[in-house]
C-alpha atoms as a PDB file:
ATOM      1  CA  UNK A   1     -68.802 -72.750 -94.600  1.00  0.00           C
ATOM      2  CA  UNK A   2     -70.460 -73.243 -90.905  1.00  0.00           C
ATOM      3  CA  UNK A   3     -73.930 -73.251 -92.772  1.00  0.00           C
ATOM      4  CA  UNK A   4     -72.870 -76.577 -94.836  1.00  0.00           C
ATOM      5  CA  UNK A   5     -71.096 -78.382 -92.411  1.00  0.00           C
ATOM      6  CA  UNK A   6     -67.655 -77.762 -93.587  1.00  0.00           C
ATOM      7  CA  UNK A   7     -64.508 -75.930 -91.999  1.00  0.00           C
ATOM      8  CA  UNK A   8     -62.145 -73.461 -93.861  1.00  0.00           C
ATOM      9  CA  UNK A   9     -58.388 -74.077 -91.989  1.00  0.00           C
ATOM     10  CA  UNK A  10     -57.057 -71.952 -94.639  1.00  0.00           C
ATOM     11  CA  UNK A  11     -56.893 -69.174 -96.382  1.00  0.00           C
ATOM     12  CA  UNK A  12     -54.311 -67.154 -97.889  1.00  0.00           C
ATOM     13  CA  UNK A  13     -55.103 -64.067-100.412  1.00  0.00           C
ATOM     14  CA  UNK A  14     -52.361 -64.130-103.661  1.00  0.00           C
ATOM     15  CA  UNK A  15     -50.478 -60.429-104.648  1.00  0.00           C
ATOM     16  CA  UNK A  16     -53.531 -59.133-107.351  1.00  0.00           C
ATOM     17  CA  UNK A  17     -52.426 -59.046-110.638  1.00  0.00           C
ATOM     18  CA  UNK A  18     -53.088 -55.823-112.555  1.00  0.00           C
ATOM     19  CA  UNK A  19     -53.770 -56.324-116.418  1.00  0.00           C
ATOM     20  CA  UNK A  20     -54.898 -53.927-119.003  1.00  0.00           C
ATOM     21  CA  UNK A  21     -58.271 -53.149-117.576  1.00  0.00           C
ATOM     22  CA  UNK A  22     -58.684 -55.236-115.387  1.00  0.00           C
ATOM     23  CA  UNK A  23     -57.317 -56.911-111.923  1.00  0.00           C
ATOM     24  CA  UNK A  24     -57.299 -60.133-111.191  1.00  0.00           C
ATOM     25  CA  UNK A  25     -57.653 -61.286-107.575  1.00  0.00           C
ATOM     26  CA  UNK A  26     -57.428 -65.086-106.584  1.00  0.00           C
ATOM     27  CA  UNK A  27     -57.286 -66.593-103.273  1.00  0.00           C
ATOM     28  CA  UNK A  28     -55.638 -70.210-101.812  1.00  0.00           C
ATOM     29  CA  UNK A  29     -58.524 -72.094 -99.577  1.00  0.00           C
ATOM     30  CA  UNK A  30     -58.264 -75.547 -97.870  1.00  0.00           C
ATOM     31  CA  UNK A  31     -61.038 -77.043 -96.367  1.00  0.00           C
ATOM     32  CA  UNK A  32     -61.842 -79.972 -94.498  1.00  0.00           C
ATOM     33  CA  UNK A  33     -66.035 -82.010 -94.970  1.00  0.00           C
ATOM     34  CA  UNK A  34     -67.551 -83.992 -96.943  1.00  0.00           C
ATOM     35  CA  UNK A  35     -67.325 -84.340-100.470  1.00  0.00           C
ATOM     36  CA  UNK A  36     -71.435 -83.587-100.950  1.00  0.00           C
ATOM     37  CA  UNK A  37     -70.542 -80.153 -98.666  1.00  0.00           C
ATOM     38  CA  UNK A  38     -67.311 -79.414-100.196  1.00  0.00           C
ATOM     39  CA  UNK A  39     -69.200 -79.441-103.606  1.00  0.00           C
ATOM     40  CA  UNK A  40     -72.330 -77.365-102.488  1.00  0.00           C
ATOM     41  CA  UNK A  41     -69.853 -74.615-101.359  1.00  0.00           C
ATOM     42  CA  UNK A  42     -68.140 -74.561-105.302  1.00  0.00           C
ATOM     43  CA  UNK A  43     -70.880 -74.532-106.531  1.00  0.00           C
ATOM     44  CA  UNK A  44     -72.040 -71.434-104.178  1.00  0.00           C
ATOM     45  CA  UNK A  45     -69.012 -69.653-104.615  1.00  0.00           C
ATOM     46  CA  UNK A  46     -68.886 -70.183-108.579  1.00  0.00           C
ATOM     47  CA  UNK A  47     -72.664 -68.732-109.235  1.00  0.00           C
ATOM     48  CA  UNK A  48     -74.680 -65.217-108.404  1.00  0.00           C
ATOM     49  CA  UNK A  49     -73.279 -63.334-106.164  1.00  0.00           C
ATOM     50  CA  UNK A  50     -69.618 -64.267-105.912  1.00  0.00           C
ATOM     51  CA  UNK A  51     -68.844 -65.820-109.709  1.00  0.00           C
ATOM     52  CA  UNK A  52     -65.346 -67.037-108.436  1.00  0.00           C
ATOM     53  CA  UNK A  53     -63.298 -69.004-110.944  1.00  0.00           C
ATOM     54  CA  UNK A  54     -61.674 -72.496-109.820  1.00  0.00           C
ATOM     55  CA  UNK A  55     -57.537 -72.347-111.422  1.00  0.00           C
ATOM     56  CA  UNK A  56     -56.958 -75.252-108.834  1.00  0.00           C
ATOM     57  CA  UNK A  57     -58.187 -78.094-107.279  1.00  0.00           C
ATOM     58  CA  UNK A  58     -57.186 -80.840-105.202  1.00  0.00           C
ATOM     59  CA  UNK A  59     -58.766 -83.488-102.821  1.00  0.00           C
ATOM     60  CA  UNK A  60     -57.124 -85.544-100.190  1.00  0.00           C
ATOM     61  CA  UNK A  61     -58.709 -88.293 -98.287  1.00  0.00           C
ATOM     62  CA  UNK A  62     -58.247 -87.826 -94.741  1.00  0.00           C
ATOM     63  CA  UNK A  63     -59.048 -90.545 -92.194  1.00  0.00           C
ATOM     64  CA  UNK A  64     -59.812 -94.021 -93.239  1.00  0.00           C
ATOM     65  CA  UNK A  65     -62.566 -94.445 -90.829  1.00  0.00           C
ATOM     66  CA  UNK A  66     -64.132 -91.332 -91.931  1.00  0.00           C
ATOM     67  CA  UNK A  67     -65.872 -89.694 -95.286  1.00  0.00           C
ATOM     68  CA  UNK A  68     -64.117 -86.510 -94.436  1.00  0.00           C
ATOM     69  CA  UNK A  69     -61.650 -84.897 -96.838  1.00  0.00           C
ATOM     70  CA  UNK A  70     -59.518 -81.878 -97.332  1.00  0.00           C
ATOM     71  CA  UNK A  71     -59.601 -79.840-100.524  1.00  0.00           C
ATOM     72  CA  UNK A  72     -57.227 -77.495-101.734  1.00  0.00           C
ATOM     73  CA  UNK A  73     -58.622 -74.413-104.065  1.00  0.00           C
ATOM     74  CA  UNK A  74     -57.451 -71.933-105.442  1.00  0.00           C
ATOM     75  CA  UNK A  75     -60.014 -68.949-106.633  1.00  0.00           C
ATOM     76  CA  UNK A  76     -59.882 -66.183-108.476  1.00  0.00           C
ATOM     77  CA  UNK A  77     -62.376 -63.352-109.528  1.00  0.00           C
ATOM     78  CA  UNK A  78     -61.569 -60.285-112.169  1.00  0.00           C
ATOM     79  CA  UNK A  79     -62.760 -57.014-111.697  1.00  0.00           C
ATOM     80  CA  UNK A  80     -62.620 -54.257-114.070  1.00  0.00           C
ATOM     81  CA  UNK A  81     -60.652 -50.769-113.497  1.00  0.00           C
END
């Protein structure tokens, strides 16, 4: 997140969920940048080598005299037994 100019002021792992053969891990994220940054890191974290999922998310404007905003995600990733 340092690399694209963003910040991560949160992040909260969810209880895995354990499914026939497979577990399913997501994650709760919010951070705080631009919407060009915020968008480069998605994009990072949905391709080779991470291949998160996005199950939910939400942007918030923050200051009116800046382009920053805050973005709420929610992440998961399944991995097989």
């Amino acid at each position: 997140a340092d690399e694209i100019e963003m910040r991560l002021t949160d992040l909260k792992p969810n209880k895995v969920r354990e499914l026939d053969f497979i577990n399913k891990f997501s994650v709760k994220l919010i951070i705080d940048g631009e919407l060009n940054s915020i968008l480069h890191f998605i994009y990072l974290l949905e391709n080779e080598p991470h291949r998160f999922e996005i199950e939910d998310m939400r942007f918030e404007k923050g200051s009116s005299r800046t382009a920053q905003l805050k973005c709420r995600l929610t992440l998961s990733r399944i991995l097989v037994k």
